[in-house]
Protein backbone atom coordinates (compact mmCIF):
# COMPACT_ATOMS: atom_id res chain seq x y z
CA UNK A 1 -2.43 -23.58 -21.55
CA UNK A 2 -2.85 -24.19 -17.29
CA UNK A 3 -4.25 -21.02 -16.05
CA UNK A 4 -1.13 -20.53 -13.14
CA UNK A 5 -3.17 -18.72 -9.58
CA UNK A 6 -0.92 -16.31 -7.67
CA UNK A 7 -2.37 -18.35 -4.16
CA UNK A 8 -1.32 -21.47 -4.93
CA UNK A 9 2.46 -20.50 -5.35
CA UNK A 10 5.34 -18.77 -3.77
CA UNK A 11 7.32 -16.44 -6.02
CA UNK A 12 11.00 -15.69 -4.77
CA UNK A 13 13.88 -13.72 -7.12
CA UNK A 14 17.39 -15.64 -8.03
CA UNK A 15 19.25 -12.93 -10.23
CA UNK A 16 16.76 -12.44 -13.36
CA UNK A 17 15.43 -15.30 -12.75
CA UNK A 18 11.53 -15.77 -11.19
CA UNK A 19 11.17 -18.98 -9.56
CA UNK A 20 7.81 -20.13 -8.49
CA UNK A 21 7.06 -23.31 -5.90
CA UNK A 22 3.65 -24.35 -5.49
CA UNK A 23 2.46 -24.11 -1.45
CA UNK A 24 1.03 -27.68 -1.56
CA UNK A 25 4.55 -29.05 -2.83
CA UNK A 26 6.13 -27.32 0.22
CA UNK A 27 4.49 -28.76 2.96
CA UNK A 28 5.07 -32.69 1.18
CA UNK A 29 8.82 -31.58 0.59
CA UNK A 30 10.52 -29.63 3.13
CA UNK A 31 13.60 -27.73 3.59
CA UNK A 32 16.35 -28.55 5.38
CA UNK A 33 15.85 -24.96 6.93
CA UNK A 34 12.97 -24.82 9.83
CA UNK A 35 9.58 -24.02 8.61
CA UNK A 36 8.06 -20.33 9.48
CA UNK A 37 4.72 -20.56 10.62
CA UNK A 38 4.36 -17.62 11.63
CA UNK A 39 1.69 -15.14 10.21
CA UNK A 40 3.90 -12.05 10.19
CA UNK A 41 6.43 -14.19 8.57
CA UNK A 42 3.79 -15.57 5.61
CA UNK A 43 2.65 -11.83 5.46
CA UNK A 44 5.91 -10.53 5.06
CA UNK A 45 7.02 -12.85 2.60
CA UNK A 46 3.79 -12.29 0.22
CA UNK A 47 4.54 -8.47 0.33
CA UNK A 48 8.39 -9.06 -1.04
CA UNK A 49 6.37 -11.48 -3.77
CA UNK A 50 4.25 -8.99 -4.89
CA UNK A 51 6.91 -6.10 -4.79
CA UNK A 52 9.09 -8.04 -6.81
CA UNK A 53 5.93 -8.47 -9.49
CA UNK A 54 5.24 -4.96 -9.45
CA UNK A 55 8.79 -4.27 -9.99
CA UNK A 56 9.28 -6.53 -13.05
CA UNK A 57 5.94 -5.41 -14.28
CA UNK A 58 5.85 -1.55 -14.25
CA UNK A 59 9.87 -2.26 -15.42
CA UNK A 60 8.23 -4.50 -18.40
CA UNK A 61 5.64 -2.12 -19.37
CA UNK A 62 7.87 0.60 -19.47
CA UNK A 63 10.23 -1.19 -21.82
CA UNK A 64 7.53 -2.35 -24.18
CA UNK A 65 5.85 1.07 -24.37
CA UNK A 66 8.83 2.93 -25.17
CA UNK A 67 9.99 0.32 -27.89
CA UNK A 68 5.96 0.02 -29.17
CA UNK A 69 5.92 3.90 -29.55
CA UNK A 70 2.82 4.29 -29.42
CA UNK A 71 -0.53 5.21 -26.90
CA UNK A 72 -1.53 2.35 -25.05
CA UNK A 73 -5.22 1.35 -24.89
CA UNK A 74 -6.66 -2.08 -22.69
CA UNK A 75 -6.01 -4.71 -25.19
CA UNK A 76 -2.13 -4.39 -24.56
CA UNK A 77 -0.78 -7.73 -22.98
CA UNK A 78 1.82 -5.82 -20.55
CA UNK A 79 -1.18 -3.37 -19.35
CA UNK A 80 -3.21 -5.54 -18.53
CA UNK A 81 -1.14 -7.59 -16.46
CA UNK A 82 0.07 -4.55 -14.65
CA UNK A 83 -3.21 -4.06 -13.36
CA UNK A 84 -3.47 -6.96 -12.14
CA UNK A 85 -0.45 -7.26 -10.21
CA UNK A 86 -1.52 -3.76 -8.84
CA UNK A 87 -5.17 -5.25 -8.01
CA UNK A 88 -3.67 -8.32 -6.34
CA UNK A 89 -1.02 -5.20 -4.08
CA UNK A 90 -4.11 -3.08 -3.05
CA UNK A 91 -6.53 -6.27 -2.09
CA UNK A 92 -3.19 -7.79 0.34
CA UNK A 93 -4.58 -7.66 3.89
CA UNK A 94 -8.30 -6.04 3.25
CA UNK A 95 -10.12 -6.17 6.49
CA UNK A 96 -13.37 -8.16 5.61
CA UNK A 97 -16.27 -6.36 5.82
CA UNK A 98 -19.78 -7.96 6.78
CA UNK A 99 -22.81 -6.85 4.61
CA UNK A 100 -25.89 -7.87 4.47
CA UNK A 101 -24.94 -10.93 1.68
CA UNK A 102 -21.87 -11.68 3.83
CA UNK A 103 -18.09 -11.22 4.01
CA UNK A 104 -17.01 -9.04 1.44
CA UNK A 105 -13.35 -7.29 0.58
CA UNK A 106 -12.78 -4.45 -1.74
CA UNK A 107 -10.50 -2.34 -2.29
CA UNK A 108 -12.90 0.78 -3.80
CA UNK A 109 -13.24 2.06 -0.30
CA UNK A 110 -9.55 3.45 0.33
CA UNK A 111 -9.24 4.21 -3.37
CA UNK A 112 -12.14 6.82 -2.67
CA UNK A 113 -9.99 8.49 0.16
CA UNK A 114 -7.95 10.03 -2.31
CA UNK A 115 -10.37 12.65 -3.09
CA UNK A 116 -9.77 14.33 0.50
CA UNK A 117 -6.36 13.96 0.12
CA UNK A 118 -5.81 15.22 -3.02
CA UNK A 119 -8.83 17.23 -4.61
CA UNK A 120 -7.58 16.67 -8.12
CA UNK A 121 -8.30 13.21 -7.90
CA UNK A 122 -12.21 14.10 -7.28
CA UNK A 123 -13.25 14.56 -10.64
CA UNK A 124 -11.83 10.64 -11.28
CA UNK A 125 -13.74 9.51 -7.97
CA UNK A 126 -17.52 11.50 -9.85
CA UNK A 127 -16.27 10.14 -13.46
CA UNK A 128 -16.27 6.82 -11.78
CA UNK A 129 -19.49 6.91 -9.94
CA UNK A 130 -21.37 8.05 -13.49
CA UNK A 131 -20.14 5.13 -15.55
CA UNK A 132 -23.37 3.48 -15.78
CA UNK A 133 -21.78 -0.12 -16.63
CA UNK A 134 -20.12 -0.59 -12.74
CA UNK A 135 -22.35 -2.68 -10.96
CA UNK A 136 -19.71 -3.87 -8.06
CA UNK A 137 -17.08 -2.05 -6.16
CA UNK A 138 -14.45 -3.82 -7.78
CA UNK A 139 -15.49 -2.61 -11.13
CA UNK A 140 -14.81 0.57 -9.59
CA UNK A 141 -11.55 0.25 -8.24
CA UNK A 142 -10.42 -1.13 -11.85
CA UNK A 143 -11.79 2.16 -13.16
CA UNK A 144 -10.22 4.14 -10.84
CA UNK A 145 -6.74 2.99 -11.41
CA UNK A 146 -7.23 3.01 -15.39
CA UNK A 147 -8.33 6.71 -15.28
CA UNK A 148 -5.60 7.57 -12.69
CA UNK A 149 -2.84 5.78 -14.87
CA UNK A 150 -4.41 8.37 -18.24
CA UNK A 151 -4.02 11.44 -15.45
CA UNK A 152 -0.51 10.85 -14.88
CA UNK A 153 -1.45 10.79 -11.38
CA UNK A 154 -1.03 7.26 -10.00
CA UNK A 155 2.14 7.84 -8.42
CA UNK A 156 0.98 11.01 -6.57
CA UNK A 157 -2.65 9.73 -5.46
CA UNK A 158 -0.61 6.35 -4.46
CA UNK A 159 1.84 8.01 -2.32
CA UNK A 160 -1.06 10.28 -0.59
CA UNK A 161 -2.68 7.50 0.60
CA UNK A 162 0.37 5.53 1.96
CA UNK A 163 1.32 8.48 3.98
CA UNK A 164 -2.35 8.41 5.80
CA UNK A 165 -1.55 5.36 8.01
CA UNK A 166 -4.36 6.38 10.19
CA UNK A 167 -6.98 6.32 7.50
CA UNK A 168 -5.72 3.05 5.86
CA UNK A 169 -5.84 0.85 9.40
CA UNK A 170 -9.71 1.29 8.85
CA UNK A 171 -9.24 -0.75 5.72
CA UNK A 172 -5.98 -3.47 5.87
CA UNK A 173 -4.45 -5.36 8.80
CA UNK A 174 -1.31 -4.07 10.02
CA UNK A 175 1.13 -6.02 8.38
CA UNK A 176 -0.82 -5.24 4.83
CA UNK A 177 1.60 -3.96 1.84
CA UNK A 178 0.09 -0.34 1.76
CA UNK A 179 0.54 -0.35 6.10
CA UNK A 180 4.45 -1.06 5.35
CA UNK A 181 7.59 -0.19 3.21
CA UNK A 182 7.07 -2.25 0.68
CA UNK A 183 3.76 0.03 -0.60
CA UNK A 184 5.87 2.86 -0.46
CA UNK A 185 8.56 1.44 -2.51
CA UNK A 186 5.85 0.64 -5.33
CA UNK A 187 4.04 4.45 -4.95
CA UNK A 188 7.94 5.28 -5.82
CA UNK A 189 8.26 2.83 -8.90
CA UNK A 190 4.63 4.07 -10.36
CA UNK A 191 6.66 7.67 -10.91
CA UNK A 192 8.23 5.94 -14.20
CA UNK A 193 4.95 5.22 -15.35
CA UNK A 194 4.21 9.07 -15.95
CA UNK A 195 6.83 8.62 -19.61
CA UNK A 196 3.72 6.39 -20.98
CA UNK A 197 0.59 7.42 -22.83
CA UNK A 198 -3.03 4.89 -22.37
CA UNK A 199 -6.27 5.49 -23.68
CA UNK A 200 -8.78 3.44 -22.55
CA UNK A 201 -12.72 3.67 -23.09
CA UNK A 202 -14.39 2.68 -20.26
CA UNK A 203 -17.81 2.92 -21.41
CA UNK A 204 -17.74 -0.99 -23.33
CA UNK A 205 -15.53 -2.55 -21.01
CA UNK A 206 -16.60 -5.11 -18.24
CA UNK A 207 -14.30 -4.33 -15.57
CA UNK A 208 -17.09 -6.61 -13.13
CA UNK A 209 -16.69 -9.66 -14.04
CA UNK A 210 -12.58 -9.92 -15.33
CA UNK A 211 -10.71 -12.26 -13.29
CA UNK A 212 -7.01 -10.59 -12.44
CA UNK A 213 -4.89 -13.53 -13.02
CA UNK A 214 -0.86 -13.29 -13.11
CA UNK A 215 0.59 -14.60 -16.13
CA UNK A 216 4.23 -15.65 -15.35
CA UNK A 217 5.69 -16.44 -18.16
CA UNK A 218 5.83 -12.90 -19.13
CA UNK A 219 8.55 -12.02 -16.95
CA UNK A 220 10.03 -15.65 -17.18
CA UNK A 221 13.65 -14.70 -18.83
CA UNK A 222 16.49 -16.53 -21.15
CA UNK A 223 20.30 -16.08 -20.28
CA UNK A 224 20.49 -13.87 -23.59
CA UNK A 225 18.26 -11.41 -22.20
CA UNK A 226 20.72 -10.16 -20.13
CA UNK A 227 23.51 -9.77 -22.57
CA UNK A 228 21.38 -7.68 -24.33
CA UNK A 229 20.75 -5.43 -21.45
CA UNK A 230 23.90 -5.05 -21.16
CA UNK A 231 24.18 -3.39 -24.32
CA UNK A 232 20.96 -1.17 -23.73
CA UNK A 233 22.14 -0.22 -20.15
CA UNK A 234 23.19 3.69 -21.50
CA UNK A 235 20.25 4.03 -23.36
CA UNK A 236 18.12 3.11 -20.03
CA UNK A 237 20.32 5.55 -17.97
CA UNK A 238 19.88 8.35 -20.61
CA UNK A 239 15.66 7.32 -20.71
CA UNK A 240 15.62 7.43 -16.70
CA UNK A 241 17.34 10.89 -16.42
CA UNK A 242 14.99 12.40 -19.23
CA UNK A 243 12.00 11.17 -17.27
CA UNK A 244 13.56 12.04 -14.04
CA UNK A 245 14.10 15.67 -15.53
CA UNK A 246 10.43 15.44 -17.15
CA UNK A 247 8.89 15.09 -13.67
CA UNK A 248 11.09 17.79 -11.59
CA UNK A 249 10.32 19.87 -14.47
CA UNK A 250 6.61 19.51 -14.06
CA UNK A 251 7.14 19.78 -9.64
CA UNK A 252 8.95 23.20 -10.79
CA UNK A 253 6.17 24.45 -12.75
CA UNK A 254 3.77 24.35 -10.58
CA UNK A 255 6.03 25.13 -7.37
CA UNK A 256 6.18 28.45 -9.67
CA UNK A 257 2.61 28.89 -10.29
CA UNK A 258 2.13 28.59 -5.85
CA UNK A 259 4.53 31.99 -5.40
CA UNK A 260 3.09 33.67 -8.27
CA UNK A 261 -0.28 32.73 -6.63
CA UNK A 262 1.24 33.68 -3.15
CA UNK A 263 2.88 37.03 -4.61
CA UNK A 264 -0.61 38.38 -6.48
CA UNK A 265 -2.09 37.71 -3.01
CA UNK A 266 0.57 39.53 -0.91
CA UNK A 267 0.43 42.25 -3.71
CA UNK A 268 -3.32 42.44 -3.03
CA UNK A 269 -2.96 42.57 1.20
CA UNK A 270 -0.31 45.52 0.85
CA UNK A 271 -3.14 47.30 -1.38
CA UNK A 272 -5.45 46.68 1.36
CA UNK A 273 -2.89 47.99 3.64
CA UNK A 274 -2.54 50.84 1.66
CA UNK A 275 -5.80 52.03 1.54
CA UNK A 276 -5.97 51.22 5.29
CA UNK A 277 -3.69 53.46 6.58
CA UNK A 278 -4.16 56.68 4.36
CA UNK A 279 -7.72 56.03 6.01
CA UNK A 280 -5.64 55.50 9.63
CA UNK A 281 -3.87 59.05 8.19
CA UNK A 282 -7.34 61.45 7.79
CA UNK A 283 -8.75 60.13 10.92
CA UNK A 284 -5.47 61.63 12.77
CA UNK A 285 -5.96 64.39 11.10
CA UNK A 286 -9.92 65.24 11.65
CA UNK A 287 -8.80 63.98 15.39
CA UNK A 288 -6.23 67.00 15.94
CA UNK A 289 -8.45 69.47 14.11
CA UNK A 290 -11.14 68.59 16.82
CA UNK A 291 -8.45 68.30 19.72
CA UNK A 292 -7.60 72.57 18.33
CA UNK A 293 -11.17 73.59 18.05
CA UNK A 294 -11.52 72.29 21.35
CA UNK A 295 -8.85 74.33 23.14
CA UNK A 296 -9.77 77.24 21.25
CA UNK A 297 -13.35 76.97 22.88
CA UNK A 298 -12.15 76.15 26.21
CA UNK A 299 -9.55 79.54 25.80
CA UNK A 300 -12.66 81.59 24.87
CA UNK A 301 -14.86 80.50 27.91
CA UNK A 302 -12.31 81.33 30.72
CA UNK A 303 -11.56 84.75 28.68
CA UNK A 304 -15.22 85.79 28.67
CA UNK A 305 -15.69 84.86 32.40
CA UNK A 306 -12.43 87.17 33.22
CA UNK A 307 -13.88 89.75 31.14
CA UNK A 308 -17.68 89.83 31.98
CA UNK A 309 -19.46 91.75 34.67
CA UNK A 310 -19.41 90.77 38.26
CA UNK A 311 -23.31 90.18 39.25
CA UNK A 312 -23.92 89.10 42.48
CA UNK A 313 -22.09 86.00 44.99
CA UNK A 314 -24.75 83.74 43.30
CA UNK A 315 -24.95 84.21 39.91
CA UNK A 316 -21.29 83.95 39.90
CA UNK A 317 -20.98 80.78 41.56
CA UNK A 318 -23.46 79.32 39.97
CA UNK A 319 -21.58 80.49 36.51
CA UNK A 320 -17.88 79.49 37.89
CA UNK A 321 -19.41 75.58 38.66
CA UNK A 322 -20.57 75.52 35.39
CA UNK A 323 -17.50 76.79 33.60
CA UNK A 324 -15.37 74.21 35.75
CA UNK A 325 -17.79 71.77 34.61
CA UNK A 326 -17.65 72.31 31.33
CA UNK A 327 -13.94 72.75 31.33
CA UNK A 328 -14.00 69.23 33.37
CA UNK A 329 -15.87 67.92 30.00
CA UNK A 330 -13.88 69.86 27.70
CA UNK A 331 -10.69 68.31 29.61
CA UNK A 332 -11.84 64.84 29.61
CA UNK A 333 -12.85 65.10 25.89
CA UNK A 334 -9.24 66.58 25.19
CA UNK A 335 -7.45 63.30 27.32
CA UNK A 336 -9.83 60.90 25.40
CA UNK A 337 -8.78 62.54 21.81
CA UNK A 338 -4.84 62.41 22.92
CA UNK A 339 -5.52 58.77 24.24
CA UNK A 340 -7.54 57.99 20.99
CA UNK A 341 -4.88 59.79 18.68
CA UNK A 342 -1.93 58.25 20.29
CA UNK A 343 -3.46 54.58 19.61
CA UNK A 344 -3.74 55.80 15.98
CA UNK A 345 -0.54 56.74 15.99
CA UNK A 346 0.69 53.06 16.99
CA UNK A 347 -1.43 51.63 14.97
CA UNK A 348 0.03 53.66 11.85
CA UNK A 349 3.78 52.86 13.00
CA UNK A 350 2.69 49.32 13.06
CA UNK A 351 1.15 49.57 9.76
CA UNK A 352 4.11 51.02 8.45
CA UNK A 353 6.34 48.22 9.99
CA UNK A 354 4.28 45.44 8.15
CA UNK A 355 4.26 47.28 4.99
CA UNK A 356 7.97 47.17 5.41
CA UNK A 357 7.86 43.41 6.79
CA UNK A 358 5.31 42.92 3.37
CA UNK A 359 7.33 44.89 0.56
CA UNK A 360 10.75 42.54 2.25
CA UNK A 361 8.97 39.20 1.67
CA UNK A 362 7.61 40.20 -1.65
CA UNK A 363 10.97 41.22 -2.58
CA UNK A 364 12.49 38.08 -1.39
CA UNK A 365 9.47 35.85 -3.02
CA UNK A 366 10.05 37.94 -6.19
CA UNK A 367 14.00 37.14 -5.85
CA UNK A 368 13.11 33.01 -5.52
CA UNK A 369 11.07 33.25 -8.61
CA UNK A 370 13.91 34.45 -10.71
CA UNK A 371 16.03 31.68 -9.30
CA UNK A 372 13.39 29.26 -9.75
CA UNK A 373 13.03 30.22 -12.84
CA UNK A 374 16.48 30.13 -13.69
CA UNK A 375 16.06 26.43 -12.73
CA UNK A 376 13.71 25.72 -14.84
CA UNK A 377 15.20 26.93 -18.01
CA UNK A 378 18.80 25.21 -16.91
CA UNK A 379 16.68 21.69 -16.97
CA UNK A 380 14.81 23.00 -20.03
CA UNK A 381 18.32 23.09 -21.45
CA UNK A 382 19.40 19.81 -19.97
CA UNK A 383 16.33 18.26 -21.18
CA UNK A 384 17.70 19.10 -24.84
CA UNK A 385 20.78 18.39 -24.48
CA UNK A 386 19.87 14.56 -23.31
CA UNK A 387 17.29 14.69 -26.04
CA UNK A 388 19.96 15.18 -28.37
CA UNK A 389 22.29 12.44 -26.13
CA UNK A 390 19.30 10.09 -27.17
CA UNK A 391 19.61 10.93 -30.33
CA UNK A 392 23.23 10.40 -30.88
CA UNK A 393 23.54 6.55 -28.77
CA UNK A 394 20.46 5.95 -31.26
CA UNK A 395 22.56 6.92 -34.13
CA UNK A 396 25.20 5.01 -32.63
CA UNK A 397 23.56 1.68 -32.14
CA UNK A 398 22.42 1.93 -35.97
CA UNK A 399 26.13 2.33 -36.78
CA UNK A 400 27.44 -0.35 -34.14
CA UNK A 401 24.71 -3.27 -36.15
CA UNK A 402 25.44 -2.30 -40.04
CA UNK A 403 29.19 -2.31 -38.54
CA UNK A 404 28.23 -5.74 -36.97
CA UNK A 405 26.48 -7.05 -40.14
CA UNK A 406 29.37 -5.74 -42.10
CA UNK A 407 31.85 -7.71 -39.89
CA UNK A 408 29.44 -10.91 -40.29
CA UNK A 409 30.03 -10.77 -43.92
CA UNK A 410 33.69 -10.42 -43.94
CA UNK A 411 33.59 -13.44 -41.65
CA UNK A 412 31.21 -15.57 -44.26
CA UNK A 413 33.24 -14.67 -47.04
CA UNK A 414 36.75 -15.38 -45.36
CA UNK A 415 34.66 -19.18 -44.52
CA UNK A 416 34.59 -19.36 -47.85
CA UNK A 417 38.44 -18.50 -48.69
CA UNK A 418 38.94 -20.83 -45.77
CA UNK A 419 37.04 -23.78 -47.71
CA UNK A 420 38.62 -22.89 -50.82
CA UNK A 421 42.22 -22.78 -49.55
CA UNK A 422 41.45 -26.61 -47.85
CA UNK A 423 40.43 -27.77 -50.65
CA UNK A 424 43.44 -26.60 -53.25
CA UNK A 425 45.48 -28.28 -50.46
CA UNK A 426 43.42 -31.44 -50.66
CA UNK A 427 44.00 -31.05 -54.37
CA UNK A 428 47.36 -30.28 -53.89
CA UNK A 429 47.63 -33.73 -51.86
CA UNK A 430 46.57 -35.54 -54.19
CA UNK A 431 49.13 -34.17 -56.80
CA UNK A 432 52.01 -34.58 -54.47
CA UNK A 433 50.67 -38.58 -54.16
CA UNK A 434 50.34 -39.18 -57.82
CA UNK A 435 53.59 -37.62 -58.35
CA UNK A 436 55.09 -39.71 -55.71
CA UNK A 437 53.67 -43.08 -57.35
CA UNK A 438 54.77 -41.91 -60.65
CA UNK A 439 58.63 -41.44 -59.33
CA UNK A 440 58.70 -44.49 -57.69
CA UNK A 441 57.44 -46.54 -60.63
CA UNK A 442 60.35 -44.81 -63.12
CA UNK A 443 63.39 -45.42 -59.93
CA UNK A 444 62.94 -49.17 -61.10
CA UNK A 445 62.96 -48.68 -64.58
CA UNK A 446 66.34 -46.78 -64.24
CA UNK A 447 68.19 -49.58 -62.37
């Protein structure tokens, strides 16, 4: 077989149909249409070839694992070509980076972004730096994307990293497949892969040295192909909607655990608050216990001065500045107590207010998770009832082919009546002959 290189041809879509066109051939041959020489044009046109592979590959992988039915593990043909196809998208328009060997492109270093994107996707990132086989940062990408594709994750970690255009210019050119549209179309397609299982054991594989070559002819179809599809097109709908309903589900769940998270910690704060205030309550209340006991002293003082013997000029002035003085402390003490126990006061109205503010948004928070999970047991229940949709076009085809097989004997055997009927007429023929000979051989005789 001629190992076919994805660099020395163009791939383009007509219909079902991939058509390939070698470069060389191009430039010997040309088009009645004017050449584009352009870079950004080339660029462009290598990102629609490789979405286009990506889309007939994830869309053949899909197909195969739900007719295998079965988990997937590296020796599958349809896997392994959908890694390279996704290889060959995430190494389009790598910057090239000079180390001390030379000029060298990989596309390890914005898979290990993902881990500050997404923290989930750090225990792949540490599971991938302990495999003691990967020798080369392309090893390690391959890795990556194997144990991201077991996670169920590829889709999510994809899309995280497309949305960080600032972080990815450090690695691809502008006009690279993950700087434009067509990346985020093929983060959108890798959702369908989540309805797959793979198992893959990293631990004997050499992921180092494996050269990611394209093999065409898988996705190279007949004209009967698509009359088939044709047939299959309700089962596909039903398969998409179950996986669609599959992944909202699993958004819902954990948009479910985040309030219950957000409601134990609310629940928690108004404790807090709680405590806070009745705390905010006996401080008021040792506050205006002092504030009394300290009129009550300042009464008794300017009683006993009223009441006590009048010494002489001195004496009593000296007594009277002291009194004022003390009743200029005990006044200042009093204005400090009202000033502190009116701030108290606002504080405790304000406390009060969020408490009220709190218990509303708990309330409402409590009132979304009932309607959430309302949600999620209507797609629970919509989830069965396309199960059992499956279930029924399944039975349905099986009745449609023994019908078909049924109606292909019927024809066979009226062939056969057909056959027999032309030959009684051929016999029949030859009777009406004979007898025709013998009548004119005994018209003769009677004249």
């Amino acid at each position: 077989m001629e190992t076919i290189y994805l660099c020395k041809f163009r791939v383009s879509m007509d219909g079902e149909w991939l058509c390939l066109r070698e470069l060389d051939d191009i430039s010997l041959t040309p088009d009645p249409e004017p050449t584009h020489e352009d870079p950004n044009y080339l660029m462009a046109n290598e990102r629609m070839n490789l979405m286009n592979m990506a889309k007939l590959s994830i869309k053949g992988l899909i197909e195969s694992a739900l007719n295998l039915g079965r988990t997937l593990d590296s020796d599958y043909a349809p896997l392994q070509q959908f890694f390279v196809v996704m290889e060959h998208c995430l190494k389009h328009g790598l910057k090239a980076k000079k180390t001390f060997l030379g000029q060298n492109k990989s596309f390890w270093g914005p898979l290990e972004l993902v881990e500050k994107l997404v923290p989930e996707a750090a225990e792949i990132t540490a599971s991938v730096k302990d495999l003691p086989g990967l020798k080369t940062p392309v090893g390690r990408g391959r890795a990556w994307l194997r144990l991201a594709l077991m996670q169920k994750k590829l889709s999510e970690y994809m899309k995280a990293l497309i949305n960080k255009k600032e972080l990815l210019s450090e690695f691809y050119e502008p006009n690279a497949l993950m700087m434009e549209e067509e990346g985020a179309i093929i983060a959108g397609l890798l959702v369908g892969l989540n309805v797959i299982d793979a198992n893959f054991c990293m631990k004997g594989e050499d992921l180092d040295s494996q050269v990611g070559v394209i093999d065409f002819s898988m996705y190279l179809k007949d004209g009967n192909s698509s009359k088939g599809s044709e047939g299959d097109g309700q089962i596909t709908a039903i398969l998409d909607q179950k996986n669609y309903v599959e992944e909202l589900n699993r958004h819902l769940n954990a948009t479910v655990n985040n309030l219950q998270a957000k409601v134990d910690a609310l629940e928690k704060s108004n404790t807090k608050l709680t405590e806070e205030l009745a705390v905010a309550n006996n401080r008021i209340i040792t506050l205006q216990e002092e504030m009394e006991r300290v009129k009550e002293e300042s009464s008794y003082i300017l009683e006993s001065n009223r009441k006590g013997p009048k010494p002489d000029r001195t004496s009593e002035g000296q007594a009277l500045s002291e009194a004022r003085k003390h009743l200029k402390e005990e006044t200042q003490l009093r204005l400090d107590v009202e000033k502190e126990l009116e701030i108290q006061i606002s504080m405790r109205q304000e406390m009060e207010l969020a408490m009220k503010m709190l218990e509303k948004d708990v309330c409402e928070k409590q009132d979304a998770l009932v309607s959430l999970r309302q949600q999620l047991d209507d797609l629970r229940a919509l989830k069965h009832e396309l199960a059992f949709k499956l279930q029924s076009s399944d039975l349905g085809v099986k009745q449609k082919s023994e019908l078909n097989s049924r109606l292909e004997e019927k024809t066979n055997q009226m062939a056969a009546t057909i056959k027999q009927l032309e030959q009684s007429e051929k016999d029949l023929v030859k009777q009406a002959k004979t007898l025709n000979s013998a009548a004119n051989k005994l018209i003769p005789k009677h004249h």
